[in-house]
Each structure stands twice: as C-alpha cells, then as structure tokens.
PDB file of N, CA and C in Angstrom:
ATOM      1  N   UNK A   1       0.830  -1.177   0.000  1.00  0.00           N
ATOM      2  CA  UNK A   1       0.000   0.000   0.000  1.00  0.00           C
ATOM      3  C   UNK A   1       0.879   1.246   0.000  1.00  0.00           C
ATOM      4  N   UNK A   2       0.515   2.341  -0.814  1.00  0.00           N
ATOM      5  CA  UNK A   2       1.292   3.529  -0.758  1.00  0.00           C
ATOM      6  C   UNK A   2       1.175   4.174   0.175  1.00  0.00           C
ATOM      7  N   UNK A   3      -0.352   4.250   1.355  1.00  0.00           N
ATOM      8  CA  UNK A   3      -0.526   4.623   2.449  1.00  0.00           C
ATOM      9  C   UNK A   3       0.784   4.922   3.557  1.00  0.00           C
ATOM     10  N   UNK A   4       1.388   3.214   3.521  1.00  0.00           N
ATOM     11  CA  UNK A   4       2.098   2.605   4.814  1.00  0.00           C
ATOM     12  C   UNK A   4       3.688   2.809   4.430  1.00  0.00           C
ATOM     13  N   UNK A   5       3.593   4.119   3.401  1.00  0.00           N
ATOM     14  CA  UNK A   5       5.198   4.095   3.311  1.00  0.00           C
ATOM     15  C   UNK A   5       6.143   5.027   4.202  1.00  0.00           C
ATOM     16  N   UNK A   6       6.557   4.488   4.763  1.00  0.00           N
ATOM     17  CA  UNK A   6       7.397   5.650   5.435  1.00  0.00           C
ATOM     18  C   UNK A   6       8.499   6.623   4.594  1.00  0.00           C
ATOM     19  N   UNK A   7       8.742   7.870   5.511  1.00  0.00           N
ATOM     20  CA  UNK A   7       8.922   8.811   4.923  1.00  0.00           C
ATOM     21  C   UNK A   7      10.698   9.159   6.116  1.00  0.00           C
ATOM     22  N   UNK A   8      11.527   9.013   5.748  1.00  0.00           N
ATOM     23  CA  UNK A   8      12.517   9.322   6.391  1.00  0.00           C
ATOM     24  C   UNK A   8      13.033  10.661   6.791  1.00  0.00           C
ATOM     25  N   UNK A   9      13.364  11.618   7.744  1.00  0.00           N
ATOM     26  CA  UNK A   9      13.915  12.750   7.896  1.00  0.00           C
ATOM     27  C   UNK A   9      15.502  12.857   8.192  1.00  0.00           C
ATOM     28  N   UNK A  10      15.797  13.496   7.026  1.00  0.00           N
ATOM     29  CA  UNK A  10      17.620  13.730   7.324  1.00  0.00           C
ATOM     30  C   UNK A  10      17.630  15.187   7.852  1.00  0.00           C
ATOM     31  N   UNK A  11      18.855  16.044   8.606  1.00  0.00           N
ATOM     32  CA  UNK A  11      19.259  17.066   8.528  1.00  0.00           C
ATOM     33  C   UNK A  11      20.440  17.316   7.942  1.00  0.00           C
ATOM     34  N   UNK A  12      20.929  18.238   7.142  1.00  0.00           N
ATOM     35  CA  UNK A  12      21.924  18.274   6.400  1.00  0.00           C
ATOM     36  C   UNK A  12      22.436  19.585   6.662  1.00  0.00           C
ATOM     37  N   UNK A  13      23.390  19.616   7.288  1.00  0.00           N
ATOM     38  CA  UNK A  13      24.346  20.676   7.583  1.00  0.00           C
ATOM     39  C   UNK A  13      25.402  20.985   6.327  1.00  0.00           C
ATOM     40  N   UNK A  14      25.622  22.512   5.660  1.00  0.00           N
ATOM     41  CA  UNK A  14      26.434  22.530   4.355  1.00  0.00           C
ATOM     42  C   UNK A  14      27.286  24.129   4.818  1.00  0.00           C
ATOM     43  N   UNK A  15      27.790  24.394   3.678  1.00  0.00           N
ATOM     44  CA  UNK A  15      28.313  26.154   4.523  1.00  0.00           C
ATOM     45  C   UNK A  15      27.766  26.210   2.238  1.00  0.00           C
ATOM     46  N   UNK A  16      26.634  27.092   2.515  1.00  0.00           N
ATOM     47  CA  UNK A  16      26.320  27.919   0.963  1.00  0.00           C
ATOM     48  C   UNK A  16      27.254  29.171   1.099  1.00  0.00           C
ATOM     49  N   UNK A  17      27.903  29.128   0.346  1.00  0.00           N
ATOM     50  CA  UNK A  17      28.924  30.789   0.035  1.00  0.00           C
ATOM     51  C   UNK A  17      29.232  31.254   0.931  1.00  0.00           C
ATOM     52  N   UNK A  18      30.311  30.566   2.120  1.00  0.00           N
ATOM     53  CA  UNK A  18      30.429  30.796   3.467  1.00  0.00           C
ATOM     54  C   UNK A  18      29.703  31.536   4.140  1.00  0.00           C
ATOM     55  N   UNK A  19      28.485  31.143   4.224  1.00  0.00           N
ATOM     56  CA  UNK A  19      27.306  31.149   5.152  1.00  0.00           C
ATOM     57  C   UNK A  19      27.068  29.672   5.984  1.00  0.00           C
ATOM     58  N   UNK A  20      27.142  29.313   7.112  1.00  0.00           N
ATOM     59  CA  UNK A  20      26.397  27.740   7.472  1.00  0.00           C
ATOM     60  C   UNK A  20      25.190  28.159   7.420  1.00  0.00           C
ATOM     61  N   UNK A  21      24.542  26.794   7.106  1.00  0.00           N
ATOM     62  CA  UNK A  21      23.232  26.794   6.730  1.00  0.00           C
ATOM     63  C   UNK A  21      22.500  25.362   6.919  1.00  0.00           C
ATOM     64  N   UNK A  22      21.219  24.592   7.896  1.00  0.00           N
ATOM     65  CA  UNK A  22      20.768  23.605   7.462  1.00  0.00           C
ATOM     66  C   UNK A  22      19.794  23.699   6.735  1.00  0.00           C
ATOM     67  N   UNK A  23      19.348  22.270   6.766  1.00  0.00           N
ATOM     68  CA  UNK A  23      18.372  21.952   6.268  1.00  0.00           C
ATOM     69  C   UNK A  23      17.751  20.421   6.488  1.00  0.00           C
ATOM     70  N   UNK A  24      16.114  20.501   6.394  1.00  0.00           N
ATOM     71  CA  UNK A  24      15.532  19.021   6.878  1.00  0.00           C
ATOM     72  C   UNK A  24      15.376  18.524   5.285  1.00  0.00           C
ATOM     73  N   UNK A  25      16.123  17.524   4.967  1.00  0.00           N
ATOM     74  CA  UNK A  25      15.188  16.829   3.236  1.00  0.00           C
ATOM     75  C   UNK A  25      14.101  15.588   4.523  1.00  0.00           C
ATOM     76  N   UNK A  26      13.664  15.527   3.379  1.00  0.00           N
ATOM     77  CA  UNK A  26      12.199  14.431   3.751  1.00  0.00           C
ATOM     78  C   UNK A  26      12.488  13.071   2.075  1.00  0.00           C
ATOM     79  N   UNK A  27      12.383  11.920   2.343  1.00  0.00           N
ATOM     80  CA  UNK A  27      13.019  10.594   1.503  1.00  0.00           C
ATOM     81  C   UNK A  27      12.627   9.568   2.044  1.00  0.00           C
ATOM     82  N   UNK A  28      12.000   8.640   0.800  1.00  0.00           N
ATOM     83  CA  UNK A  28      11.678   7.494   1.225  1.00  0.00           C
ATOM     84  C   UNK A  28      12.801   6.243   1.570  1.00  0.00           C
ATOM     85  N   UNK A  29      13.998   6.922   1.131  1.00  0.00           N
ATOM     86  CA  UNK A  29      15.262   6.255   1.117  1.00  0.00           C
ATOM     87  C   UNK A  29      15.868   6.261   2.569  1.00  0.00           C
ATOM     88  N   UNK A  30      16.103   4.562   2.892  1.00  0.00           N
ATOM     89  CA  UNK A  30      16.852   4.629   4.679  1.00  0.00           C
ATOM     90  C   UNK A  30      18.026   5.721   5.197  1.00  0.00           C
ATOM     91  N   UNK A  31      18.739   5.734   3.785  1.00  0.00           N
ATOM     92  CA  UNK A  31      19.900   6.499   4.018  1.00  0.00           C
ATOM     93  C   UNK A  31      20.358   7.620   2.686  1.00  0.00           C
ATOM     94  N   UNK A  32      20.647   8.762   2.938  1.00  0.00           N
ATOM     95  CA  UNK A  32      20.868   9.781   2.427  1.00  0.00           C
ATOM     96  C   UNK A  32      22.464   9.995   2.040  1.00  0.00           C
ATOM     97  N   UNK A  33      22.907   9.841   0.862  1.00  0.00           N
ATOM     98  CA  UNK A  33      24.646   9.918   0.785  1.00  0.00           C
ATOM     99  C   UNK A  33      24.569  11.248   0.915  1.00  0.00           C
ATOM    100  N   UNK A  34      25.913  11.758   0.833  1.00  0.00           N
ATOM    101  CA  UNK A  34      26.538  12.903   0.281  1.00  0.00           C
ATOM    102  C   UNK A  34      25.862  13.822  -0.705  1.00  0.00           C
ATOM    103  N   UNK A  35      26.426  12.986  -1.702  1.00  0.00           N
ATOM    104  CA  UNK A  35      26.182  13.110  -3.200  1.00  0.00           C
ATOM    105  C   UNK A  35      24.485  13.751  -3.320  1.00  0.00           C
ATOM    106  N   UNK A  36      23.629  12.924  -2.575  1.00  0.00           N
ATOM    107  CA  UNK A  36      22.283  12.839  -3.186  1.00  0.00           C
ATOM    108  C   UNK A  36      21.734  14.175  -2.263  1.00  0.00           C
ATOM    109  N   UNK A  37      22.351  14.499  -0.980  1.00  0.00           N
ATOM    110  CA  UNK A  37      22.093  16.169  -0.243  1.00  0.00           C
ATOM    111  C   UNK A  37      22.665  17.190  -1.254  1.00  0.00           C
ATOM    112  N   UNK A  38      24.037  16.714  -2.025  1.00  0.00           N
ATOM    113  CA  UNK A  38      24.286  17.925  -2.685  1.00  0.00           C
ATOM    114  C   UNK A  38      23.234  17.949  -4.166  1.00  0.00           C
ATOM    115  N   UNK A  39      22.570  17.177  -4.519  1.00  0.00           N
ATOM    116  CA  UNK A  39      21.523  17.830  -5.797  1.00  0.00           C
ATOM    117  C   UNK A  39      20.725  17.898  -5.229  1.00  0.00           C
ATOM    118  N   UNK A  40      20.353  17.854  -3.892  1.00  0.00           N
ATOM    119  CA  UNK A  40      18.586  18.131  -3.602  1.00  0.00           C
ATOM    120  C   UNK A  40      19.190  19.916  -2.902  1.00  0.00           C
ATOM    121  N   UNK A  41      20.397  20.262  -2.537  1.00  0.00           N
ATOM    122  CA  UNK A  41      20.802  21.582  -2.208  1.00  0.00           C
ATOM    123  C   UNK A  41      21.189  21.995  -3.384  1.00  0.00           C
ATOM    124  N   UNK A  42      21.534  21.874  -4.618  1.00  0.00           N
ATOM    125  CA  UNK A  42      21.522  22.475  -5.762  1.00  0.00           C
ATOM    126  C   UNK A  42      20.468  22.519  -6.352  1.00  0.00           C
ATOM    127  N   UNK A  43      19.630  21.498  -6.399  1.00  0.00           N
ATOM    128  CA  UNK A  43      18.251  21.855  -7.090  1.00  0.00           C
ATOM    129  C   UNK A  43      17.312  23.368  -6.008  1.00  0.00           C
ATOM    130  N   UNK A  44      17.655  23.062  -4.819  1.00  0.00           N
ATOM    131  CA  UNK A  44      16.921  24.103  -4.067  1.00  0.00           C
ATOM    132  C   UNK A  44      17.327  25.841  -4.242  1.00  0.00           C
ATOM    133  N   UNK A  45      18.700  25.659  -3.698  1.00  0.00           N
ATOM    134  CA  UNK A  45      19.521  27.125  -4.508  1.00  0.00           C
ATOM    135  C   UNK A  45      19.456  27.624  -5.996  1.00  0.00           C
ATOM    136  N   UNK A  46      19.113  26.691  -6.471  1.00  0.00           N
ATOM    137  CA  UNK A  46      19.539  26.914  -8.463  1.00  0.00           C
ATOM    138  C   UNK A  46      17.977  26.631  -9.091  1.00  0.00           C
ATOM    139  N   UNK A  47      16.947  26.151  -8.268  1.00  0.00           N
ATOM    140  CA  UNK A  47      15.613  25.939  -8.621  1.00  0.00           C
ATOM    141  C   UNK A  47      14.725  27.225 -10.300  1.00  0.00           C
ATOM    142  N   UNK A  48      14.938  27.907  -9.416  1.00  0.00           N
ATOM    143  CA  UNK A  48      14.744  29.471 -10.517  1.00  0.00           C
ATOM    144  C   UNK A  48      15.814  29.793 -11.559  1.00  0.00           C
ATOM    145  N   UNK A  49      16.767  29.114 -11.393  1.00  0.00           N
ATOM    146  CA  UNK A  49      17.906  29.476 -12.191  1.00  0.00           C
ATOM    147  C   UNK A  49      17.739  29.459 -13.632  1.00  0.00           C
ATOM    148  N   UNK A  50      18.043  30.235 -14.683  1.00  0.00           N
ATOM    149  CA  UNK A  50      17.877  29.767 -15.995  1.00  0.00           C
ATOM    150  C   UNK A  50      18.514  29.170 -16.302  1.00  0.00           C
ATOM    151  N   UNK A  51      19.915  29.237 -16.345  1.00  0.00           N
ATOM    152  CA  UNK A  51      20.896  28.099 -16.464  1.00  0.00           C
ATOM    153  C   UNK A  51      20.536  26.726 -16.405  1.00  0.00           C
ATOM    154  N   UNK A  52      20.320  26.118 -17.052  1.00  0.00           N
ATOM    155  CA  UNK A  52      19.963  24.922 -17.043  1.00  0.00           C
ATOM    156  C   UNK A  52      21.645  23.684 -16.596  1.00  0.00           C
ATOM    157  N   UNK A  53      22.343  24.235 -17.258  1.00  0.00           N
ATOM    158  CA  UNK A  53      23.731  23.609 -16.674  1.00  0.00           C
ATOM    159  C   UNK A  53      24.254  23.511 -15.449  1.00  0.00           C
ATOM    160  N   UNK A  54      23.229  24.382 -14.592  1.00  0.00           N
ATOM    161  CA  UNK A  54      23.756  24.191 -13.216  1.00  0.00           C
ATOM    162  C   UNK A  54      22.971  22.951 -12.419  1.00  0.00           C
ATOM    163  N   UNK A  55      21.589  22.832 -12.989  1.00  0.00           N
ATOM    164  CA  UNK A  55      21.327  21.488 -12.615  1.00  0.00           C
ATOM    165  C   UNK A  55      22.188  20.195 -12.714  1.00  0.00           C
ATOM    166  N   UNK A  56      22.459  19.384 -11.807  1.00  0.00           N
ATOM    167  CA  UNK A  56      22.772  17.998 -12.181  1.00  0.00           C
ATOM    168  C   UNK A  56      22.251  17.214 -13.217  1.00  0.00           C
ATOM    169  N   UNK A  57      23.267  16.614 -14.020  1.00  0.00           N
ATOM    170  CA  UNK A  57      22.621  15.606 -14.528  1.00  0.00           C
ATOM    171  C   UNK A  57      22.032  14.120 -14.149  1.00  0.00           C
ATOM    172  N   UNK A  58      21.032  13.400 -14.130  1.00  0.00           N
ATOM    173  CA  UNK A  58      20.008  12.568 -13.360  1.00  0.00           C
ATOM    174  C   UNK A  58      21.344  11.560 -13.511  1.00  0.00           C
ATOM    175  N   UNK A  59      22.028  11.022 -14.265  1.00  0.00           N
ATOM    176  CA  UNK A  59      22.909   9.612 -14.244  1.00  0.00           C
ATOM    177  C   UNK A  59      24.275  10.603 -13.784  1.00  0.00           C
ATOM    178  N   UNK A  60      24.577  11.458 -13.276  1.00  0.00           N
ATOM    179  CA  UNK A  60      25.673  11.676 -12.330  1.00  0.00           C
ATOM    180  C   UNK A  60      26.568  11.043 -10.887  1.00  0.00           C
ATOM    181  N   UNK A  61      27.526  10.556 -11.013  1.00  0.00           N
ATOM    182  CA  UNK A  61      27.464   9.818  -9.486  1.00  0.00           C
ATOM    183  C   UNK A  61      28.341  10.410  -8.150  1.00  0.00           C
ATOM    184  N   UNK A  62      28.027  10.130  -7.256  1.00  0.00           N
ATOM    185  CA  UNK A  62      28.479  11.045  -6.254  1.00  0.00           C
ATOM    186  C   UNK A  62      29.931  12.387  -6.417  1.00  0.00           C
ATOM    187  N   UNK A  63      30.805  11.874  -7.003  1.00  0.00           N
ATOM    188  CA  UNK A  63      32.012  12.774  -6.883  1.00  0.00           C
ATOM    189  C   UNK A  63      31.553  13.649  -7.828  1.00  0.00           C
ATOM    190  N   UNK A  64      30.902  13.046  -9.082  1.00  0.00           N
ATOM    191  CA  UNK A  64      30.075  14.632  -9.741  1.00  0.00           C
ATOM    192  C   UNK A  64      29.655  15.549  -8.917  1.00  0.00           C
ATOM    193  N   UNK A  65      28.541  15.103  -8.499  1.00  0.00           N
ATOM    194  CA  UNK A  65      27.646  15.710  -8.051  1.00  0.00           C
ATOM    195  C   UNK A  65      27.906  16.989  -6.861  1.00  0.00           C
ATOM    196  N   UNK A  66      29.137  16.435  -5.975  1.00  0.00           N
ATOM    197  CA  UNK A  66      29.785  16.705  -4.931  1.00  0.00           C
ATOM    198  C   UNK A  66      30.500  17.618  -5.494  1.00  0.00           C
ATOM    199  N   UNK A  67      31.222  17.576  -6.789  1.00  0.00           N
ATOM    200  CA  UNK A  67      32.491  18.892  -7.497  1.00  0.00           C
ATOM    201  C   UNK A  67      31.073  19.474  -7.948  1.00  0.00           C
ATOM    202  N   UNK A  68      30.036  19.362  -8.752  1.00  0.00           N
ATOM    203  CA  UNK A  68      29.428  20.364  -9.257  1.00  0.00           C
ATOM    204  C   UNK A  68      28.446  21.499  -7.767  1.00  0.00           C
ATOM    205  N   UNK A  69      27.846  20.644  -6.400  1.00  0.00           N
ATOM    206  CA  UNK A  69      28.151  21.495  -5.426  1.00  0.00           C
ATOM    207  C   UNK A  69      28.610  22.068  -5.285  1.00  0.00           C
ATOM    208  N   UNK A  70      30.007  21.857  -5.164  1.00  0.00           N
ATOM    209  CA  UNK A  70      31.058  23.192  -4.536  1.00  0.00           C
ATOM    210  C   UNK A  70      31.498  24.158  -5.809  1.00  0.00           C
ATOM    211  N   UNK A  71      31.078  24.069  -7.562  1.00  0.00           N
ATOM    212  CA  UNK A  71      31.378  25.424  -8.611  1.00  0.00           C
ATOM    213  C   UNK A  71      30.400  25.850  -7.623  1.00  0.00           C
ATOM    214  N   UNK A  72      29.027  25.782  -7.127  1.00  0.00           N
ATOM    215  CA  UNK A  72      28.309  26.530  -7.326  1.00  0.00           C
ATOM    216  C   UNK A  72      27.408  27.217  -5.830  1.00  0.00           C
ATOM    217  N   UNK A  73      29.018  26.838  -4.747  1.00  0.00           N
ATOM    218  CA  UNK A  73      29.188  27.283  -3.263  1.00  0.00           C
ATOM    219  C   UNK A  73      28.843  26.601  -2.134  1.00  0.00           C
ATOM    220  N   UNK A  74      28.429  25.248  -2.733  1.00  0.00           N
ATOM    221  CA  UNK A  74      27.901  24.263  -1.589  1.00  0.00           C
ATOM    222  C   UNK A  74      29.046  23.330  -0.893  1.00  0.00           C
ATOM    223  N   UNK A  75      29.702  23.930   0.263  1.00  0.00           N
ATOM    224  CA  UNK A  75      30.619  22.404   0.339  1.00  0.00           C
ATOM    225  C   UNK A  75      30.122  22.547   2.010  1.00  0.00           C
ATOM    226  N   UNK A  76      31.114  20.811   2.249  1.00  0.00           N
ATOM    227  CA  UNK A  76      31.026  20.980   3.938  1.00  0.00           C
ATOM    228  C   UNK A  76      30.015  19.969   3.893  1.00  0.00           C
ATOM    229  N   UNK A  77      29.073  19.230   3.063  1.00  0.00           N
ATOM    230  CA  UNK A  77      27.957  18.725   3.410  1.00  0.00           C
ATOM    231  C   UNK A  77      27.887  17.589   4.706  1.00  0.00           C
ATOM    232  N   UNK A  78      26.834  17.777   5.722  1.00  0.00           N
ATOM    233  CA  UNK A  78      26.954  16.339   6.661  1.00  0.00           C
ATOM    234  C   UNK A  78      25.424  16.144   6.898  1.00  0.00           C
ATOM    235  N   UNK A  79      25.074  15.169   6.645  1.00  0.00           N
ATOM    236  CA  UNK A  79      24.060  14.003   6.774  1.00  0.00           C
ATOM    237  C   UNK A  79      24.152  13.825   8.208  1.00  0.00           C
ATOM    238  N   UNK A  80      22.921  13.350   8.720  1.00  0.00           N
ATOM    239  CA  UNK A  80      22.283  12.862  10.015  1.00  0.00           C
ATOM    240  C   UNK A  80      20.827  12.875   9.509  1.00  0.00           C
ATOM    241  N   UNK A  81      20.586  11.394  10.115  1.00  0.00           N
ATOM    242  CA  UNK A  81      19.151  10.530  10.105  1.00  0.00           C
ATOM    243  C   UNK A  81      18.650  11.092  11.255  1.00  0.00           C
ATOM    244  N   UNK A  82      17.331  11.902  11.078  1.00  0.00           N
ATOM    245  CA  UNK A  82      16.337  12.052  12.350  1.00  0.00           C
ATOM    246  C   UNK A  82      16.058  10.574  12.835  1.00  0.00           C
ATOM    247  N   UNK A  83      15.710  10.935  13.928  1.00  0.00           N
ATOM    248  CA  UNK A  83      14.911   9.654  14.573  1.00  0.00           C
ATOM    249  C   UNK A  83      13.424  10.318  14.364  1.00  0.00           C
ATOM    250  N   UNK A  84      12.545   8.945  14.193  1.00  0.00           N
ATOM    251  CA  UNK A  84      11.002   9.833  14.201  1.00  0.00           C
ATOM    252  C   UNK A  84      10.996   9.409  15.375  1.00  0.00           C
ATOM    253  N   UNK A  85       9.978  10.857  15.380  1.00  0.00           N
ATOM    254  CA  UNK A  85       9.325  11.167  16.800  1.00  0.00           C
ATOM    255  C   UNK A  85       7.961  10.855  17.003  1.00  0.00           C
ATOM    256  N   UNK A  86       7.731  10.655  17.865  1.00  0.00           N
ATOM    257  CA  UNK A  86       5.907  10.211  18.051  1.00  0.00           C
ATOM    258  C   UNK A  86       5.134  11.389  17.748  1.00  0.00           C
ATOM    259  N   UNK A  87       4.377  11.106  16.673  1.00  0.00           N
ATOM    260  CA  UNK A  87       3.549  11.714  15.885  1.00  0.00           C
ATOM    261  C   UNK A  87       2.021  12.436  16.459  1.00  0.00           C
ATOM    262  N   UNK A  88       2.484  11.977  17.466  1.00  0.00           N
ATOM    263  CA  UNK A  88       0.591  12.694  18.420  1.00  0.00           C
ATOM    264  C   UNK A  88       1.029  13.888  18.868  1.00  0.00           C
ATOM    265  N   UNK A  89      -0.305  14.210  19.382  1.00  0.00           N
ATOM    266  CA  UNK A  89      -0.335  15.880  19.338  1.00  0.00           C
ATOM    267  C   UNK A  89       0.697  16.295  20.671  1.00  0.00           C
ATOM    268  N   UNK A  90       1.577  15.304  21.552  1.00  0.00           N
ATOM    269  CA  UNK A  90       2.211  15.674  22.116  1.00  0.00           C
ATOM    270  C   UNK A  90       1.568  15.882  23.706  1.00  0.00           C
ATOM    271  N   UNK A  91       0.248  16.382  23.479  1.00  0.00           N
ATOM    272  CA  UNK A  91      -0.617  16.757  24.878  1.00  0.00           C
ATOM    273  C   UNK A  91      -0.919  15.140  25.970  1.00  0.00           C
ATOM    274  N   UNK A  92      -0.406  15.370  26.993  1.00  0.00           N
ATOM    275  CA  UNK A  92      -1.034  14.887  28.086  1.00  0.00           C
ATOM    276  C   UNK A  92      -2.472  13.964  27.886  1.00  0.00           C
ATOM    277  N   UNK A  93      -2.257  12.865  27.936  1.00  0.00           N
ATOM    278  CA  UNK A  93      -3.608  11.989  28.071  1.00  0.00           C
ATOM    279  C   UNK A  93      -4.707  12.442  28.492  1.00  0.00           C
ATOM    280  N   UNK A  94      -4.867  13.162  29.878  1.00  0.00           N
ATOM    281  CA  UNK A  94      -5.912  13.479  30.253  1.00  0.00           C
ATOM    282  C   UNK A  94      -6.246  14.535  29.966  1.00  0.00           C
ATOM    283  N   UNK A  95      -6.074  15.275  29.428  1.00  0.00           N
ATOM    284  CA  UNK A  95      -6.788  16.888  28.079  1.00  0.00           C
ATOM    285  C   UNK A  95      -7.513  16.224  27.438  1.00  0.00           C
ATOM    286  N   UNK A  96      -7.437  15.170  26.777  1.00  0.00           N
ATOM    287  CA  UNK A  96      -8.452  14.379  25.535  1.00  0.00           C
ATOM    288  C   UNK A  96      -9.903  13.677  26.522  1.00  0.00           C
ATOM    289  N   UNK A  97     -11.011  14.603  25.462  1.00  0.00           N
ATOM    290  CA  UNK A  97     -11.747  13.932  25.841  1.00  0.00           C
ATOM    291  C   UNK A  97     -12.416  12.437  25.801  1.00  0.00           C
ATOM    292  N   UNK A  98     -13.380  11.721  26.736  1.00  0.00           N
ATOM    293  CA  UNK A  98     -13.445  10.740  26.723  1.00  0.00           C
ATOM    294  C   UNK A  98     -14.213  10.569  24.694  1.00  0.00           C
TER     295      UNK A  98
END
C-alpha cells in the first residue's frame, strides 16, 4: 500500500557561500549519501535558475555531483538521520476527551 510508506527525515548541515546553513530533506530512502544532499541543495539554490547547466545531470554519481556542489558554493555537506518522533499531538492523556 502507498498509504504505509514511510517517509525518512535527514538534517543536512552545508556552509552555501560561506554562510552555514541547514536543512531538513524528507526521503523514502533509509539512508541519504553525500552526493544525493548535494543535488537536492543544488536543485533548491539553483531551482529558478535559468541556467539549465547548473542542474545535475540525473545519471551523475556522487564525486560529480559533490564537485558540481562546490562550482556553485555548496561544500562541507553532513548528513544525520532524524529519529522519528511520536507523531501525536504531544498533549497529556488526560486533556483528551473521553
């Protein structure tokens, strides 16, 4: 069922044009490389871009992807897997009514 798919949370720490900067991606994938934070942070920075050359190309593999990041100010990238968190509203049992 497409319902029951889980949805993974990474945080990705990068420095854009010596600025630090995170960010949460959201992936159905267990684990998040390098490579695959730096085109989802180039597609995000370069989204509006006309340049079409600054996009990645889809059959690129990590060390691409990673040198075409940093022409275009992204380096430093680090990955970390959220843990999910329990999804309820957080409130105290006894607030809910019967």
């Amino acid at each position: 069922m497409l319902g029951n798919r889980s949805t993974n949370k990474f945080e990705v720490n990068y420095i854009f044009q010596n600025d630090p900067r995170a960010q949460i991606i959201e992936s159905d994938v267990e684990s998040l490389t390098q490579g695959e934070a730096a085109r989802r942070l180039i597609e995000h920075h370069n989204a509006d871009a006309e340049n079409s050359l600054v996009m990645p190309d889809a059959e690129a593999d990590e060390a691409e992807l990673l040198r075409q990041a940093e022409v275009v100010g992204i380096t430093d990238i680090r990955v970390t897997r959220l843990i999910h968190e329990d999804e309820s509203s957080g409130a105290p049992g006894h607030y809910q009514q019967p």
